[in-house]
Structures are given as C-alpha cells and as structure tokens.
N, C-alpha and C. Protein backbone atom coordinates (compact mmCIF):
# COMPACT_ATOMS: atom_id res chain seq x y z
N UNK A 1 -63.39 -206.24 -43.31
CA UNK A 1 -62.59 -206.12 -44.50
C UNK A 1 -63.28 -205.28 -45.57
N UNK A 2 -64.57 -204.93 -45.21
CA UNK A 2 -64.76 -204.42 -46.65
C UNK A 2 -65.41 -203.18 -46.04
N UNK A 3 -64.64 -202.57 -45.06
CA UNK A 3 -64.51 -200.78 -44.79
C UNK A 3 -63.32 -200.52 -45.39
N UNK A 4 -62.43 -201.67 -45.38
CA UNK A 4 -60.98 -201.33 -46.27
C UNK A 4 -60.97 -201.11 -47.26
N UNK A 5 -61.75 -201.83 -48.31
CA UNK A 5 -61.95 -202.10 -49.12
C UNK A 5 -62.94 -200.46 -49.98
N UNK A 6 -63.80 -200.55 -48.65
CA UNK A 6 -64.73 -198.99 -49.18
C UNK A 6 -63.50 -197.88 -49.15
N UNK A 7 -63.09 -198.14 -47.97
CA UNK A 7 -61.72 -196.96 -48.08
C UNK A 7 -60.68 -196.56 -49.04
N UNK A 8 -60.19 -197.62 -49.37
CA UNK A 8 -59.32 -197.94 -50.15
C UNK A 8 -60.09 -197.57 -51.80
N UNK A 9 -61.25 -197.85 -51.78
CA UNK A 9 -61.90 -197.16 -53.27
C UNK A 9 -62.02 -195.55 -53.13
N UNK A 10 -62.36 -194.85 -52.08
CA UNK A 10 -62.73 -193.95 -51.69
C UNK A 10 -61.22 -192.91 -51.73
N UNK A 11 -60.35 -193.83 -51.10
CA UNK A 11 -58.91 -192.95 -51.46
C UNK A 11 -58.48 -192.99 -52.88
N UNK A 12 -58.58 -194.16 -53.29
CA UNK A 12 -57.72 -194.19 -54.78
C UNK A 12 -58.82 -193.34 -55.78
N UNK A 13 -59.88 -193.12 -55.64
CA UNK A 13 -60.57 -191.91 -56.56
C UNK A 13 -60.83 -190.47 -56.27
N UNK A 14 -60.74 -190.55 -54.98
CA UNK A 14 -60.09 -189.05 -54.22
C UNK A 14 -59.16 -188.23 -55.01
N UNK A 15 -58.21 -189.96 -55.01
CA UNK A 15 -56.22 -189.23 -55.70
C UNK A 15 -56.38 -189.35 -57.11
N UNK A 16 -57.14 -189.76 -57.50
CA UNK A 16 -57.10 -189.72 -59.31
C UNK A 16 -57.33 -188.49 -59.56
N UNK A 17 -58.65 -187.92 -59.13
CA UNK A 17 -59.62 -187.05 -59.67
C UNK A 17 -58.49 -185.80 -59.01
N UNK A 18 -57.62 -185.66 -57.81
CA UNK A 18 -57.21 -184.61 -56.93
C UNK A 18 -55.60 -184.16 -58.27
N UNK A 19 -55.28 -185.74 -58.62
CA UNK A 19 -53.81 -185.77 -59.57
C UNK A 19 -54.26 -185.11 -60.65
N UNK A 20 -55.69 -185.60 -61.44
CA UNK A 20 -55.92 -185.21 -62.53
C UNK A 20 -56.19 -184.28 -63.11
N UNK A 21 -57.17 -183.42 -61.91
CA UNK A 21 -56.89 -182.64 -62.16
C UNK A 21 -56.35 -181.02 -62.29
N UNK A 22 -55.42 -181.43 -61.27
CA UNK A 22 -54.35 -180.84 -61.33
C UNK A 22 -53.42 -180.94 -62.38
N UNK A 23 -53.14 -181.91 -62.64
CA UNK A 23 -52.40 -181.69 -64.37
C UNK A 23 -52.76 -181.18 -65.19
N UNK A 24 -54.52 -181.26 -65.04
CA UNK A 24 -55.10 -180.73 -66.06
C UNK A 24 -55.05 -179.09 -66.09
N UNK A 25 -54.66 -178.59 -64.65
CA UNK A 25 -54.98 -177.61 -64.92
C UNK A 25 -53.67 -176.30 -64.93
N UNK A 26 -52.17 -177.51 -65.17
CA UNK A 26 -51.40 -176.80 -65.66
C UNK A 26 -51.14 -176.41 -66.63
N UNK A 27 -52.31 -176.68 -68.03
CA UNK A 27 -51.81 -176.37 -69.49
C UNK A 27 -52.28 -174.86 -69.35
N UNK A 28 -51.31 -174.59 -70.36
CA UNK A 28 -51.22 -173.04 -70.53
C UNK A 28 -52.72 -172.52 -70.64
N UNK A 29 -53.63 -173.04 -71.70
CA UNK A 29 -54.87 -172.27 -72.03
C UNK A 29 -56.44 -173.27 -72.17
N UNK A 30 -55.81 -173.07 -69.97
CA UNK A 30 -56.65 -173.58 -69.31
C UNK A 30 -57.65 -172.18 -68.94
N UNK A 31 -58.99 -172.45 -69.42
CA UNK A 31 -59.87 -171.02 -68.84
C UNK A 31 -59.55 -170.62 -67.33
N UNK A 32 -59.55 -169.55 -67.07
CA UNK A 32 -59.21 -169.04 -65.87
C UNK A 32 -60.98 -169.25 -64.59
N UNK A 33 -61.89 -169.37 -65.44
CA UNK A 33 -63.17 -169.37 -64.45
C UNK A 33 -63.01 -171.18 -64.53
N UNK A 34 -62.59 -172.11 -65.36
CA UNK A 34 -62.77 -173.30 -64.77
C UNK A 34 -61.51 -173.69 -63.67
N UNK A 35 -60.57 -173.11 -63.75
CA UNK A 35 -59.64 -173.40 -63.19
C UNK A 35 -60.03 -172.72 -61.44
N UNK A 36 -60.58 -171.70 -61.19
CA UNK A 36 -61.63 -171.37 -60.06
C UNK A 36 -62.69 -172.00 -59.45
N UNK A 37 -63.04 -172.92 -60.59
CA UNK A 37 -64.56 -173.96 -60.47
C UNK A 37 -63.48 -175.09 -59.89
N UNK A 38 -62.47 -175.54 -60.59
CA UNK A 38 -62.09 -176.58 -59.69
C UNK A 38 -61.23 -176.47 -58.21
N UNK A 39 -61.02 -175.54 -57.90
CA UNK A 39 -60.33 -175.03 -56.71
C UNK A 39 -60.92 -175.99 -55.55
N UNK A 40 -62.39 -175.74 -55.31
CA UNK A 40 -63.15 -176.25 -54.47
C UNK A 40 -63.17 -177.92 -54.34
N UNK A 41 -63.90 -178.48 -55.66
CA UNK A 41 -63.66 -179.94 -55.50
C UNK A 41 -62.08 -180.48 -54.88
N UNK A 42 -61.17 -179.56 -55.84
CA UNK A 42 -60.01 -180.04 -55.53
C UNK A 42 -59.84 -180.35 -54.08
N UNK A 43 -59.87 -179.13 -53.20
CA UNK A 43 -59.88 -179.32 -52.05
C UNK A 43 -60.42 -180.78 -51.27
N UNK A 44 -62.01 -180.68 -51.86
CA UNK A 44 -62.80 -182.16 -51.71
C UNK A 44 -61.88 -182.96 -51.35
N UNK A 45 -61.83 -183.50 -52.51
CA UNK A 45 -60.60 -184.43 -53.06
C UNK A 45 -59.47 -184.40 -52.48
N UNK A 46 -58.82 -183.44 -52.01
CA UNK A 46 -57.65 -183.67 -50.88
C UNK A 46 -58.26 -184.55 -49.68
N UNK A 47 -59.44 -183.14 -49.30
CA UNK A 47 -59.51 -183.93 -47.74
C UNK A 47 -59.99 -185.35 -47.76
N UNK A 48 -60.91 -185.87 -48.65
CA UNK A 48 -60.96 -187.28 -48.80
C UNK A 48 -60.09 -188.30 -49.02
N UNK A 49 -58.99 -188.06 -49.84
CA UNK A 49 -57.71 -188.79 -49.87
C UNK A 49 -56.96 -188.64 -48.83
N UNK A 50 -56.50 -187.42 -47.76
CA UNK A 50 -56.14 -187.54 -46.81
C UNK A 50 -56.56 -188.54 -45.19
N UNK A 51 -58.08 -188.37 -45.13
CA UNK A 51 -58.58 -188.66 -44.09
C UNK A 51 -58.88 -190.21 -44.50
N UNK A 52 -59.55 -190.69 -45.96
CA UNK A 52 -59.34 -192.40 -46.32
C UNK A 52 -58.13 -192.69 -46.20
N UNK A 53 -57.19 -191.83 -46.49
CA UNK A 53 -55.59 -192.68 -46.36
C UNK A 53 -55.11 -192.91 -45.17
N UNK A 54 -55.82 -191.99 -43.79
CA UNK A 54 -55.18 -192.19 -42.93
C UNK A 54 -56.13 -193.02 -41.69
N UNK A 55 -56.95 -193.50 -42.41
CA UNK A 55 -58.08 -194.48 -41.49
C UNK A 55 -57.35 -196.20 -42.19
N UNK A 56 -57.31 -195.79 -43.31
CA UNK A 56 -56.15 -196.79 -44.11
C UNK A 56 -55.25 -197.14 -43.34
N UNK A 57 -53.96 -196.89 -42.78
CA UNK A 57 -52.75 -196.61 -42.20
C UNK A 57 -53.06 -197.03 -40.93
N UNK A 58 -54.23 -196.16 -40.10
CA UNK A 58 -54.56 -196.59 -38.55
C UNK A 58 -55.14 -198.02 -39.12
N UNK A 59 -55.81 -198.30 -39.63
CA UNK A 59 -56.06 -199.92 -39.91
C UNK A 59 -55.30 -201.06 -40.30
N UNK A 60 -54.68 -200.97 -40.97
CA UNK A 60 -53.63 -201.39 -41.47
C UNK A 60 -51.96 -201.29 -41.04
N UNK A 61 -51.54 -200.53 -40.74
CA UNK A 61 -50.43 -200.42 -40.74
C UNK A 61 -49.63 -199.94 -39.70
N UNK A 62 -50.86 -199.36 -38.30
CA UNK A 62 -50.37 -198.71 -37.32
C UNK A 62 -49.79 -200.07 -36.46
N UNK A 63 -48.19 -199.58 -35.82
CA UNK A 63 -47.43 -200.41 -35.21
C UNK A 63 -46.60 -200.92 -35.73
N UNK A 64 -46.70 -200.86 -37.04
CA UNK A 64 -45.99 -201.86 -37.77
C UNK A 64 -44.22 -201.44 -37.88
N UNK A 65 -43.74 -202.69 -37.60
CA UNK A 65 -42.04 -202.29 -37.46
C UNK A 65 -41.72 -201.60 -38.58
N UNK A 66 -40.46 -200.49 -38.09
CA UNK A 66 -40.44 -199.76 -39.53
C UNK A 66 -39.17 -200.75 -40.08
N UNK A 67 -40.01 -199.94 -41.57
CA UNK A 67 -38.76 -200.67 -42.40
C UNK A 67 -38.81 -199.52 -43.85
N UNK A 68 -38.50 -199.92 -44.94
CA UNK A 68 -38.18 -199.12 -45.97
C UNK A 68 -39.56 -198.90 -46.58
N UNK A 69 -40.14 -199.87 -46.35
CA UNK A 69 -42.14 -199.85 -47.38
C UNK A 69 -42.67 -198.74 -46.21
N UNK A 70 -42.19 -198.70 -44.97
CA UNK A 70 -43.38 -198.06 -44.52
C UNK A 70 -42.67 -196.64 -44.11
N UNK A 71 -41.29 -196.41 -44.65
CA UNK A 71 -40.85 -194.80 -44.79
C UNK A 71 -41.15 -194.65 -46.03
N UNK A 72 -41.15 -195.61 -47.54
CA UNK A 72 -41.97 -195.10 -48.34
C UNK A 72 -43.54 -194.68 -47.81
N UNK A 73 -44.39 -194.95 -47.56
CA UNK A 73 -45.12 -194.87 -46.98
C UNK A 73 -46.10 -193.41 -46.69
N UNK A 74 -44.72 -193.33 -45.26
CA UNK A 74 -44.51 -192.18 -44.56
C UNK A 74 -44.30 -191.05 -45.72
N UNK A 75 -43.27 -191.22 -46.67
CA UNK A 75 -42.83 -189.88 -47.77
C UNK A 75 -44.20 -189.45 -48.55
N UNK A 76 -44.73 -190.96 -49.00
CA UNK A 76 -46.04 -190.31 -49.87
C UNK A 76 -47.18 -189.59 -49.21
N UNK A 77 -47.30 -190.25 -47.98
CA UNK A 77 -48.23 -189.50 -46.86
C UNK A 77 -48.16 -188.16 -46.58
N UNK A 78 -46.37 -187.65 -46.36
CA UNK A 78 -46.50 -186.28 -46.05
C UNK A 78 -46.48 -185.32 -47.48
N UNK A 79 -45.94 -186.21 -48.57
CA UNK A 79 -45.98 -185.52 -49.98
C UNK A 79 -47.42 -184.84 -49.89
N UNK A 80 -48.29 -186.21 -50.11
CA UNK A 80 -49.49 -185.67 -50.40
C UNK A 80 -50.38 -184.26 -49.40
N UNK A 81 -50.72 -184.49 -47.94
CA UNK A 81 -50.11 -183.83 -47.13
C UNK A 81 -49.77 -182.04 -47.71
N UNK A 82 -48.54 -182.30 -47.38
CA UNK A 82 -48.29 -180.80 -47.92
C UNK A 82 -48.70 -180.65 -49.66
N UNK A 83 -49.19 -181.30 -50.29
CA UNK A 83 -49.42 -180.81 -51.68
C UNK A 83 -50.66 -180.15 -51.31
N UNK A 84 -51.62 -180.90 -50.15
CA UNK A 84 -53.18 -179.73 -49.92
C UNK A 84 -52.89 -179.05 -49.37
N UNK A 85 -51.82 -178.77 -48.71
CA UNK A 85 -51.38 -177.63 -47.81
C UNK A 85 -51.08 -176.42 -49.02
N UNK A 86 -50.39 -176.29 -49.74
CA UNK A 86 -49.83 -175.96 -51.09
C UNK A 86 -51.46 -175.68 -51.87
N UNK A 87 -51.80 -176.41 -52.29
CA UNK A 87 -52.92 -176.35 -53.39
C UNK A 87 -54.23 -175.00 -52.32
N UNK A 88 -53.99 -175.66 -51.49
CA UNK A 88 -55.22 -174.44 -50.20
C UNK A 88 -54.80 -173.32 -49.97
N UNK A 89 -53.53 -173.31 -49.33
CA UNK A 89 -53.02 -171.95 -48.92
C UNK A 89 -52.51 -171.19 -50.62
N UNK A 90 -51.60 -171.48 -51.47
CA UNK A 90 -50.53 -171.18 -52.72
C UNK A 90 -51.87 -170.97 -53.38
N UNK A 91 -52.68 -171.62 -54.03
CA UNK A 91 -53.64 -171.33 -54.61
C UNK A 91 -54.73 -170.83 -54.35
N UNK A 92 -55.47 -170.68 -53.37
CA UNK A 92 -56.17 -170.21 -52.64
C UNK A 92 -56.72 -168.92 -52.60
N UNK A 93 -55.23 -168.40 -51.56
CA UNK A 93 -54.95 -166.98 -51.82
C UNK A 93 -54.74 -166.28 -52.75
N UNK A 94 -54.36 -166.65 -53.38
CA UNK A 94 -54.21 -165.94 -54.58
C UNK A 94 -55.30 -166.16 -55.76
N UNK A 95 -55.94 -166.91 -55.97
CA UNK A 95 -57.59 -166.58 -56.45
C UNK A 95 -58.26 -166.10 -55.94
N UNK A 96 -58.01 -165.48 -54.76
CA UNK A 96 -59.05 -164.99 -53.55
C UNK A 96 -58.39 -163.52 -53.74
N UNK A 97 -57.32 -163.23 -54.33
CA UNK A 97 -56.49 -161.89 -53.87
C UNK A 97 -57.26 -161.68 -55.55
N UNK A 98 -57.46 -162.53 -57.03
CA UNK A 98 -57.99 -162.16 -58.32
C UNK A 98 -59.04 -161.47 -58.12
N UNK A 99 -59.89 -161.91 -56.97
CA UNK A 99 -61.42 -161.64 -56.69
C UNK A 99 -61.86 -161.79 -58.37
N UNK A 100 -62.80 -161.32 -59.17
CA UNK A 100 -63.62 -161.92 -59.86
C UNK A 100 -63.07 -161.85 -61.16
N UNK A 101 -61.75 -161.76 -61.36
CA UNK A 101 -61.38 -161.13 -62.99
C UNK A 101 -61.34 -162.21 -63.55
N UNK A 102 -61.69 -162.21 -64.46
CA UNK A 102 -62.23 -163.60 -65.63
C UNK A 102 -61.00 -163.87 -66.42
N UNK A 103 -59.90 -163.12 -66.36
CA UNK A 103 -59.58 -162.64 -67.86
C UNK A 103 -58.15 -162.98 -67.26
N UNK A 104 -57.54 -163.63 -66.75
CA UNK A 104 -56.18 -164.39 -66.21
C UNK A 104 -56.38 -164.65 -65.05
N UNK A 105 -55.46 -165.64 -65.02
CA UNK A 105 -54.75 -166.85 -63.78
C UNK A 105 -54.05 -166.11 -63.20
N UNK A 106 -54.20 -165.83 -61.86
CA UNK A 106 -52.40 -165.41 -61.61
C UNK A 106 -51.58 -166.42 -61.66
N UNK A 107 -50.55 -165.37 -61.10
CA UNK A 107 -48.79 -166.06 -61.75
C UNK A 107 -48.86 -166.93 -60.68
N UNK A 108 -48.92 -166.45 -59.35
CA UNK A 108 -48.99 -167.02 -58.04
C UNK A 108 -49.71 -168.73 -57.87
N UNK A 109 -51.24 -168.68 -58.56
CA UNK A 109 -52.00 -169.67 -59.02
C UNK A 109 -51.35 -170.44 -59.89
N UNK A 110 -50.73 -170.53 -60.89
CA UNK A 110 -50.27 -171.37 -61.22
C UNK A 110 -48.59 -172.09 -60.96
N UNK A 111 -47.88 -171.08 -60.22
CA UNK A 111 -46.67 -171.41 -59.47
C UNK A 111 -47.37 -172.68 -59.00
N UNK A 112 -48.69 -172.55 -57.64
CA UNK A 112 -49.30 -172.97 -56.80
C UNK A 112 -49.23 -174.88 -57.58
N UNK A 113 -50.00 -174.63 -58.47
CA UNK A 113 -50.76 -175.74 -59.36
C UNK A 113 -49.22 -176.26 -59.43
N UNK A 114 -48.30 -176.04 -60.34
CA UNK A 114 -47.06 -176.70 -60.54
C UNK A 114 -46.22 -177.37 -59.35
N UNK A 115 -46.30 -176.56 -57.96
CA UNK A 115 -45.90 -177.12 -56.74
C UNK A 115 -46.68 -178.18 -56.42
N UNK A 116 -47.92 -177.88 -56.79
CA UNK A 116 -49.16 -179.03 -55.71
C UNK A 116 -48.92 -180.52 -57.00
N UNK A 117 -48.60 -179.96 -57.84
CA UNK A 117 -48.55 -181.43 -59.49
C UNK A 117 -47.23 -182.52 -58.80
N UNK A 118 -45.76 -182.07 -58.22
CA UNK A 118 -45.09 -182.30 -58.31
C UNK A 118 -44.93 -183.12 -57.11
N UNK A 119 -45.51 -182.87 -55.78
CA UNK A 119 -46.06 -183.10 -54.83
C UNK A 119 -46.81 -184.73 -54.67
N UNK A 120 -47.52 -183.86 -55.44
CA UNK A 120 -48.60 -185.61 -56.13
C UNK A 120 -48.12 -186.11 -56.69
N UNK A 121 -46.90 -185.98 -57.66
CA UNK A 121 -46.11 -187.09 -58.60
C UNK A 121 -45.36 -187.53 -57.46
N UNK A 122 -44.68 -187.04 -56.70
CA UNK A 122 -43.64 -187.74 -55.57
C UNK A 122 -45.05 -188.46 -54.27
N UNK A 123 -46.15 -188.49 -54.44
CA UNK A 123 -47.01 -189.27 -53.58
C UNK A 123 -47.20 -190.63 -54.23
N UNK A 124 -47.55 -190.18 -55.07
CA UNK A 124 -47.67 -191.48 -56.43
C UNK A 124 -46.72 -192.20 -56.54
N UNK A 125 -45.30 -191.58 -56.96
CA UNK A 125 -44.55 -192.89 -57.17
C UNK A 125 -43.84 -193.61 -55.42
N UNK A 126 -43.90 -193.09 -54.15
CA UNK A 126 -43.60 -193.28 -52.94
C UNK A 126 -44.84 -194.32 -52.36
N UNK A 127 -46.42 -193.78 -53.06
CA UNK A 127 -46.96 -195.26 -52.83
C UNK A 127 -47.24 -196.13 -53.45
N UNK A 128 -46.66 -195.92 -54.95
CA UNK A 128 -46.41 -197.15 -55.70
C UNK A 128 -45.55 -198.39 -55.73
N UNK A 129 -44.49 -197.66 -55.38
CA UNK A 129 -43.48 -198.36 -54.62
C UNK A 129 -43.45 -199.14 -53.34
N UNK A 130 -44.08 -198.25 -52.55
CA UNK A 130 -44.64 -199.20 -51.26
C UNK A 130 -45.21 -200.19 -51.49
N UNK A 131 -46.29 -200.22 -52.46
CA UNK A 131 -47.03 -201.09 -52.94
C UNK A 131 -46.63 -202.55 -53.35
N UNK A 132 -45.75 -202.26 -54.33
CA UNK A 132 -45.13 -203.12 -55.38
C UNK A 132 -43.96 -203.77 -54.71
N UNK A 133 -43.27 -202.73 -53.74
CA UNK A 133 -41.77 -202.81 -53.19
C UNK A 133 -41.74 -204.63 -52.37
C-alpha cells in the first residue's frame, strides 16, 4: 500500500507542477527564454504523471467492470495523454523551428500552450469526478 501511496504523491505533483505551469505560461508577457526553460521540465512532468498514473490504474483498477467512474477515468487518462502529445510535438517544434531568438514566442507555441491548458482542465475535472463521483 504505500507504493500507492508513493505513486499517487508522485502523480498528483507531476500534475500540479505540469497544470501550473502551463497556465502560467499562457499570460501574455510571459518572457519568451523562461517559457523555453520550462519546455523541458514540462515534459518531465508529463512523463511522470503519465507513467505514475498508469502503474496507478494497473494497480488499482485493472479489470475492473466498466461503469461511468472508470470511463471518467478513461477520458482524463487520454485527455492528459494527448495534452503531452500536444505540449511535445505543438510546442516543441516550434521552439525548435525559433532556434535561439529571445525576442518572441511563436504564434504556433502558444496556440500549443492554450491546447495543452485545456486538455489538462478536461483531465482535471474527468478525474475529479471519478474521484468524488
């Protein structure tokens, strides 16, 4: 019980730090070199929330008859999911296509950020709900 328990800390600060800051880094006059500095952790932070969430799930939850908690579940899983898919590839490339210019975001990069925010708000409230449901 208390690999669950490590897990379960390990995911829920994964997704704070992965949500946060990403919101954070949709305000308009967000520096363009920190918003590059966090690209990387971000990533971190996906793959750790992905791979704790889904040692989570195989522990917990694999087999389990479906019902409505565990297609919520399922929705926040693939939300989140494609939001690193989104945040890696959408953002990615396109800080990688800026190469070193200090001096703006692309448009592309922050499309990216607004897709990957919205993503994580529909993970959040799909496993809050599971949760609570």
């Amino acid at each position: 019980m208390q690999v669950v328990l490590l897990a379960s800390v390990v995911h829920v600060s994964a997704a704070v730090f992965w949500a946060g800051s990403t919101f954070a880094a949709l305000r308009r006059d967000i520096s363009p070199s920190l918003l590059k500095a966090l690209f990387v952790p971000q990533l971190g932070a996906s793959w750790w929330a992905i791979v704790s969430g889904g040692f989570l799930y195989w522990h917990m939850y694999a087999g389990a008859t479906p019902s409505m908690n565990i297609l919520l579940l399922h929705t926040g899983a693939a939300s989140g999911i494609l939001a690193a898919f989104c945040n890696a590839i959408v953002v990615g490339l396109s800080l990688r296509r800026a190469g070193g210019s200090p001096q703006e975001v692309p448009a592309a990069a922050r499309a990216g950020q607004r897709i990957t925010a919205v993503l994580l708000g529909v993970a959040v409230l799909a496993m809050s709900a599971f949760r609570f449901a």
